[in-house]
Protein backbone atom coordinates (compact mmCIF):
# COMPACT_ATOMS: atom_id res chain seq x y z
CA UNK A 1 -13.99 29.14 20.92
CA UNK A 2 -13.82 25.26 20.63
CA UNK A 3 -16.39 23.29 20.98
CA UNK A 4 -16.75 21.68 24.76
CA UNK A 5 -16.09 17.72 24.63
CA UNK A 6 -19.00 16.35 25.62
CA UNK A 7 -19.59 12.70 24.64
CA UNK A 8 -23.28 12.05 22.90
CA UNK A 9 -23.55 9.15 24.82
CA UNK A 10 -24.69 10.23 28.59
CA UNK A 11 -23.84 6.65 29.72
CA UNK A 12 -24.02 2.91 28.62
CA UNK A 13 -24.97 -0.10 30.05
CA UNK A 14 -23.38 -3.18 28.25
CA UNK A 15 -24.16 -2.99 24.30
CA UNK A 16 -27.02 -0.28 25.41
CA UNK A 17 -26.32 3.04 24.99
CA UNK A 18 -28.12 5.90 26.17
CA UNK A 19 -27.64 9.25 24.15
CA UNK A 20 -28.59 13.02 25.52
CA UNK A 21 -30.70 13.17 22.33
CA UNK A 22 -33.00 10.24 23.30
CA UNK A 23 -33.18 11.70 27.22
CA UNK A 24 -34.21 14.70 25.97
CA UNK A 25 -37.02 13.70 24.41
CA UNK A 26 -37.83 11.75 27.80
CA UNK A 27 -36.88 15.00 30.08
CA UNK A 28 -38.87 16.96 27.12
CA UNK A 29 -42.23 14.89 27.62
CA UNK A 30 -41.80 13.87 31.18
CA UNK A 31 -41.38 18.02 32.08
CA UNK A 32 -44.29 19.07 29.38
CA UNK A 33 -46.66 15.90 31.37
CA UNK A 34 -45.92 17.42 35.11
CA UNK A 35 -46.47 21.15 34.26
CA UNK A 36 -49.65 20.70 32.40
CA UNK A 37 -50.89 18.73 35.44
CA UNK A 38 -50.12 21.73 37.60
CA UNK A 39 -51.78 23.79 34.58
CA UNK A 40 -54.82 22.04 35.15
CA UNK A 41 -55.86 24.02 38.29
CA UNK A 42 -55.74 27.40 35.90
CA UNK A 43 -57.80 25.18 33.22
CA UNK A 44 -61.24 24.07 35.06
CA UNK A 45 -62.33 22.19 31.64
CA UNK A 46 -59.64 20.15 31.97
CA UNK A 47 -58.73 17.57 34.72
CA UNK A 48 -56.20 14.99 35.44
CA UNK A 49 -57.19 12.32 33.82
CA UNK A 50 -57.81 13.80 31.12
CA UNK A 51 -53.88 15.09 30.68
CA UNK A 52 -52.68 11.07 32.03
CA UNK A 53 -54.95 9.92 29.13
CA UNK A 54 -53.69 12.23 26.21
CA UNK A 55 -50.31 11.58 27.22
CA UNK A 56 -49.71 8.35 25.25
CA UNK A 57 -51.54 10.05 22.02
CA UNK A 58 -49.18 13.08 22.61
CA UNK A 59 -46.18 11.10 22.27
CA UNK A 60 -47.18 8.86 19.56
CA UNK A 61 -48.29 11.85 17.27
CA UNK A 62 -44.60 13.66 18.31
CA UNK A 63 -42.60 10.78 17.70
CA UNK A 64 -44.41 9.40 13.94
CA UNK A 65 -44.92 12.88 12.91
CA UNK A 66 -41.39 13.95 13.85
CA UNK A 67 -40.06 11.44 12.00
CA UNK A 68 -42.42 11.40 8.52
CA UNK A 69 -42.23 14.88 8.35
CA UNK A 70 -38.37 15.48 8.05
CA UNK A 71 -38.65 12.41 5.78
CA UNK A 72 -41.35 14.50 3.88
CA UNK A 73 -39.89 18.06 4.21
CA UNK A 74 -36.31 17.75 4.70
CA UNK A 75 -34.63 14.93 2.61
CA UNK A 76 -37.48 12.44 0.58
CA UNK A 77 -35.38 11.31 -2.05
CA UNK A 78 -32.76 9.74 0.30
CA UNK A 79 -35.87 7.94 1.85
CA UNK A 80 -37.87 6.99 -1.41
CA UNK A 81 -34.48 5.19 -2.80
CA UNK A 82 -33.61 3.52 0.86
CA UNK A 83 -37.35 3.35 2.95
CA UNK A 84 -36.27 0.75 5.53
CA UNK A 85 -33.62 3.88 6.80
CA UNK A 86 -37.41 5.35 7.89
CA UNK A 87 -37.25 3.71 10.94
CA UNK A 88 -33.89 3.81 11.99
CA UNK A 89 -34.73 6.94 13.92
CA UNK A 90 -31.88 6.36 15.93
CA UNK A 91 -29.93 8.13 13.24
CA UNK A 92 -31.19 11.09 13.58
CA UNK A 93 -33.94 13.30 11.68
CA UNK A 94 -37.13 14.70 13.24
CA UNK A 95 -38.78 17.68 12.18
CA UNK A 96 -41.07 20.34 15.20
CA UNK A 97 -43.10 21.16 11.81
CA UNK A 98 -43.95 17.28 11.01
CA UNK A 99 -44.28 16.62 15.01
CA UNK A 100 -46.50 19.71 15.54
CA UNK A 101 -48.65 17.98 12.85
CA UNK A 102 -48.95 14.66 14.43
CA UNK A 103 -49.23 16.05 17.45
CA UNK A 104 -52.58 18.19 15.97
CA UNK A 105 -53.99 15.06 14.53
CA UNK A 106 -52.97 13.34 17.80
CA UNK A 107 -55.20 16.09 19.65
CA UNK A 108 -57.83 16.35 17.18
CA UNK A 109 -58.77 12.64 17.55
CA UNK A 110 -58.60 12.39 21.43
CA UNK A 111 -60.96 15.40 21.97
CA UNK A 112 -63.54 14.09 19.48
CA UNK A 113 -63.56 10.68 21.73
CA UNK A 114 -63.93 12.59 24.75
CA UNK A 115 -66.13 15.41 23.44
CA UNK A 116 -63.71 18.04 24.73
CA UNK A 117 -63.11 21.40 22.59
CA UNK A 118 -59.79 21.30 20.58
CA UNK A 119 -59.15 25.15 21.58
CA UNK A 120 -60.04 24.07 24.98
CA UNK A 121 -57.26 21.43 25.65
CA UNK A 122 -54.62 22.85 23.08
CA UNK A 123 -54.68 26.24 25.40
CA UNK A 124 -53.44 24.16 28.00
CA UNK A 125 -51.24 21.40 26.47
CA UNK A 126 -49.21 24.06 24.06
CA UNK A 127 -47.29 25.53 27.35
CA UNK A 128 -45.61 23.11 28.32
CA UNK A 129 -44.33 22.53 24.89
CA UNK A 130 -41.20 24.61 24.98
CA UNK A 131 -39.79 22.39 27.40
CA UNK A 132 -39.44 19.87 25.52
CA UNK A 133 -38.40 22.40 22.49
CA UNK A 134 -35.12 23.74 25.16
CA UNK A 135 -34.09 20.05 25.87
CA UNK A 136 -33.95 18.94 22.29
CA UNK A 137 -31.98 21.54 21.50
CA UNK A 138 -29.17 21.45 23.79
CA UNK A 139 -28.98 17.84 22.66
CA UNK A 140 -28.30 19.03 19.22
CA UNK A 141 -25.48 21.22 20.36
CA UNK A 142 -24.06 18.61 22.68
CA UNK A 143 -24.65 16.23 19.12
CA UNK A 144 -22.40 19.00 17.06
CA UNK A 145 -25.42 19.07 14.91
CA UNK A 146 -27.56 22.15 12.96
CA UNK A 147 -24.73 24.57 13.52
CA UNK A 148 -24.69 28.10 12.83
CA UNK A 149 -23.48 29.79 10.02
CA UNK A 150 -19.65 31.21 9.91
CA UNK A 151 -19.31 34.28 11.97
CA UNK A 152 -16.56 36.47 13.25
CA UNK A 153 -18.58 37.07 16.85
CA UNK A 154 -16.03 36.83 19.83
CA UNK A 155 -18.94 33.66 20.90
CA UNK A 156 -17.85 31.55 17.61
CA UNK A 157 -17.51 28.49 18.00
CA UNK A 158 -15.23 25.77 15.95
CA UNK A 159 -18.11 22.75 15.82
CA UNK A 160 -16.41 19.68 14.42
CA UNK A 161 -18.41 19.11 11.57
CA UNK A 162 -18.85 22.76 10.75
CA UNK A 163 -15.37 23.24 8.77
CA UNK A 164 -12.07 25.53 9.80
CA UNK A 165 -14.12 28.61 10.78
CA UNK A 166 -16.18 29.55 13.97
CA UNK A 167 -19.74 29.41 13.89
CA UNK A 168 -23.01 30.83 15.47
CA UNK A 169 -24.45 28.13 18.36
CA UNK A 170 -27.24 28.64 16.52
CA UNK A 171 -29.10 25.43 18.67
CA UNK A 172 -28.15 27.51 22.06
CA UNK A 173 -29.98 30.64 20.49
CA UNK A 174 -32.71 28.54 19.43
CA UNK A 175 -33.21 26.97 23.06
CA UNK A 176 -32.91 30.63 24.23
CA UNK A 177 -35.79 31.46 21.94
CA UNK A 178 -37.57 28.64 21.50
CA UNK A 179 -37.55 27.34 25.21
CA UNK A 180 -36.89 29.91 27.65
CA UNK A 181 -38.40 32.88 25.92
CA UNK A 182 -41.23 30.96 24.50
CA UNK A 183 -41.96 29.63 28.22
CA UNK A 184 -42.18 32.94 29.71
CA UNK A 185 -44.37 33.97 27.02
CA UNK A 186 -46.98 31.11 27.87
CA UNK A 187 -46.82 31.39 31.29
CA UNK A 188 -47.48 34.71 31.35
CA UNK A 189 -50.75 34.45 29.11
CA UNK A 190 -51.88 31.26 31.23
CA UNK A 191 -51.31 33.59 34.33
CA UNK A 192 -53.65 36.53 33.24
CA UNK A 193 -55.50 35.21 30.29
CA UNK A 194 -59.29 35.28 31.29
CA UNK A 195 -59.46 31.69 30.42
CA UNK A 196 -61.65 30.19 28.72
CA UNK A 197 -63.27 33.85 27.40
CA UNK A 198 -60.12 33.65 25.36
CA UNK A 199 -59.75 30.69 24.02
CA UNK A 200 -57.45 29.71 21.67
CA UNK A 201 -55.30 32.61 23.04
CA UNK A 202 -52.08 30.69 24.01
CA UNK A 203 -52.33 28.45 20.87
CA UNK A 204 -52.19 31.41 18.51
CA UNK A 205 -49.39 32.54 20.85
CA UNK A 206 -47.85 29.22 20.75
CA UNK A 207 -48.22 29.06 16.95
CA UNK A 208 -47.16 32.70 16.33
CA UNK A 209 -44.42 32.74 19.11
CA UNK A 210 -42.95 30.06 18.00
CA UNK A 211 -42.46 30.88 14.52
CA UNK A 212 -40.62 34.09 14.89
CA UNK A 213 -38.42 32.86 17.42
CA UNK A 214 -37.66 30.07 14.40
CA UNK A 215 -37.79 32.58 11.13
CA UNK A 216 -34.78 34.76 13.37
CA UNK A 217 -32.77 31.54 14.29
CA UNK A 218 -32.46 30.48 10.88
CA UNK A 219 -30.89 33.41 9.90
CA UNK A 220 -28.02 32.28 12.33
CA UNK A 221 -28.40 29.12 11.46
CA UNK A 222 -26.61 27.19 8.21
CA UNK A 223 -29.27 25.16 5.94
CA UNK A 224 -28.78 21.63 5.26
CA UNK A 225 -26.41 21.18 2.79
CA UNK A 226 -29.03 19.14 0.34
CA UNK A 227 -31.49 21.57 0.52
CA UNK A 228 -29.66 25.07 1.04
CA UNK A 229 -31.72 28.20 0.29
CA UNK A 230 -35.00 29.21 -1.32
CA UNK A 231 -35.41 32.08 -3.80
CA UNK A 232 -31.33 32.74 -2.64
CA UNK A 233 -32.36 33.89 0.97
CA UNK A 234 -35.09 31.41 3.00
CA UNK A 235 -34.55 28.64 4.46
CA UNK A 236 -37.04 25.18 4.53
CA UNK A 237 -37.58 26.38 8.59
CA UNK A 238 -38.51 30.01 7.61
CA UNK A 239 -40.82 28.26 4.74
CA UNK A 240 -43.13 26.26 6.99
CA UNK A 241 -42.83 28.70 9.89
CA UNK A 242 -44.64 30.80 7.75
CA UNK A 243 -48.25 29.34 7.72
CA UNK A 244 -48.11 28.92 11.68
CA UNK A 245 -47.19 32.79 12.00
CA UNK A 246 -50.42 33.38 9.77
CA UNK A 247 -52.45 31.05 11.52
CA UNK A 248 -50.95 32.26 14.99
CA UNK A 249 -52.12 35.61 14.75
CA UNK A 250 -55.62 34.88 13.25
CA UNK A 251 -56.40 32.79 16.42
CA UNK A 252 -54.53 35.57 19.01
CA UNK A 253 -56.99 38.46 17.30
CA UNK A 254 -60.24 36.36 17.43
CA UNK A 255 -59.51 35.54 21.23
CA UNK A 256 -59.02 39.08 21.87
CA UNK A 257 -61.51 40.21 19.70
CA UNK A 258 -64.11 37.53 20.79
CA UNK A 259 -67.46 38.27 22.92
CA UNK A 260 -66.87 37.19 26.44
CA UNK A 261 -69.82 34.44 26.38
CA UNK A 262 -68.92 33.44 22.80
């Protein structure tokens, strides 16, 4: 199939333009801020405010930690030998494992100021996550960008950058999987989750969810070409999906495992 022709510029005004990557991560946080307001009448701990306030940490900690972490993880000597290209986000390179961090520290910080219980406020603001996860990556398939690998699937398609053979839309599985399914998933548990008798519940689903919908993607998905595979099979993803999967489960079995007035 070829790929559609879709400009990665959604519109321009004057020497401004205005890419589907950037909106994306506006649609992303804007969606994640609405629905965790709504969450907040399944969360009694948490009010409002308290979601309004967090906002602005929530998007500093995505944005820094996005950024220093696929400087970190993905390409540092590029970085080291040029560090003023660090800030020229606009070029591309963010990293969910580097963001997820920031986003922790982010957390971590605000609750101790307002005396709130990390578990308590990460239940809630970990479902709206995938939204944001689903947006960024159709922007990377409208961008041509972290294609698939070659495949012979009737559903290959010829990315621009990706060389003379069809590829897996690897970034259209991983919003499947990472978004849609990942959504469901959360929404479910914040439905019927005896909440908070449980918590930490839907952050070790989160955690855990979200790193096998990420360990099967990459094994659609090509590696970047400077970093290619580890031990001949895993990908960096599949590396440092691997400690959330651990921690994942350890905080989905003490939830369910924990004494109702615990």
């Amino acid at each position: 199939m070829p790929f559609p022709s879709i400009n990665p510029i959604a519109f321009q005004i004057g020497p401004l333009a205005i890419h589907w990557y950037g909106l994306a991560y506006v649609v992303g946080i804007l969606g994640w801020w609405q629905y965790s307001l709504v969450l907040t009448k399944k969360f009694p701990l948490i009010d409002r405010k308290m979601v309004d306030d967090y906002l602005a940490w929530a998007i500093v900690g995505v944005i820094l930690g996005g950024r220093l972490g696929y400087v970190l993880f993905y390409n540092p000597q590029k970085y080291w030998a040029n560090p003023v290209e660090i800030l020229q986000v606009w070029k591309g390179g963010m990293a969910f494992h580097g963001g997820l961090l920031g986003v922790v520290i982010a957390t971590a910080i605000y609750t101790a100021r307002r005396g709130i219980l990390f578990l308590n406020f990460s239940d809630l603001a970990c479902c709206g996550v995938p939204i944001g996860l689903f947006f960024g990556r159709i922007a990377n398939f409208i961008n041509g960008e972290l294609y698939g690998r070659v495949t012979d699937a009737s559903w290959g398609i010829l990315f621009p950058l990706g060389g003379p053979f069809p590829r897996h839309p690897s970034q259209l599985y991983e919003a499947a999987f990472e978004g849609i399914f990942l959504f469901s998933l959360l929404a479910f548990g914040a439905l019927f989750t005896r909440w908070p008798h449980r918590r930490g519940l839907l952050t070790g689903l989160f955690l855990s969810g979200y790193a096998v919908a990420r360990i099967s993607a990459e094994c659609f998905r090509e590696p970047d070409t400077f970093l290619g595979y580890f031990a001949g099979w895993f990908t960096m993803g599949q590396i440092l999906s691997l400690p959330l999967l651990g921690f994942g489960l350890f905080l989905s079995v003490r939830a369910v495992l924990r004494k109702e007035n615990a």
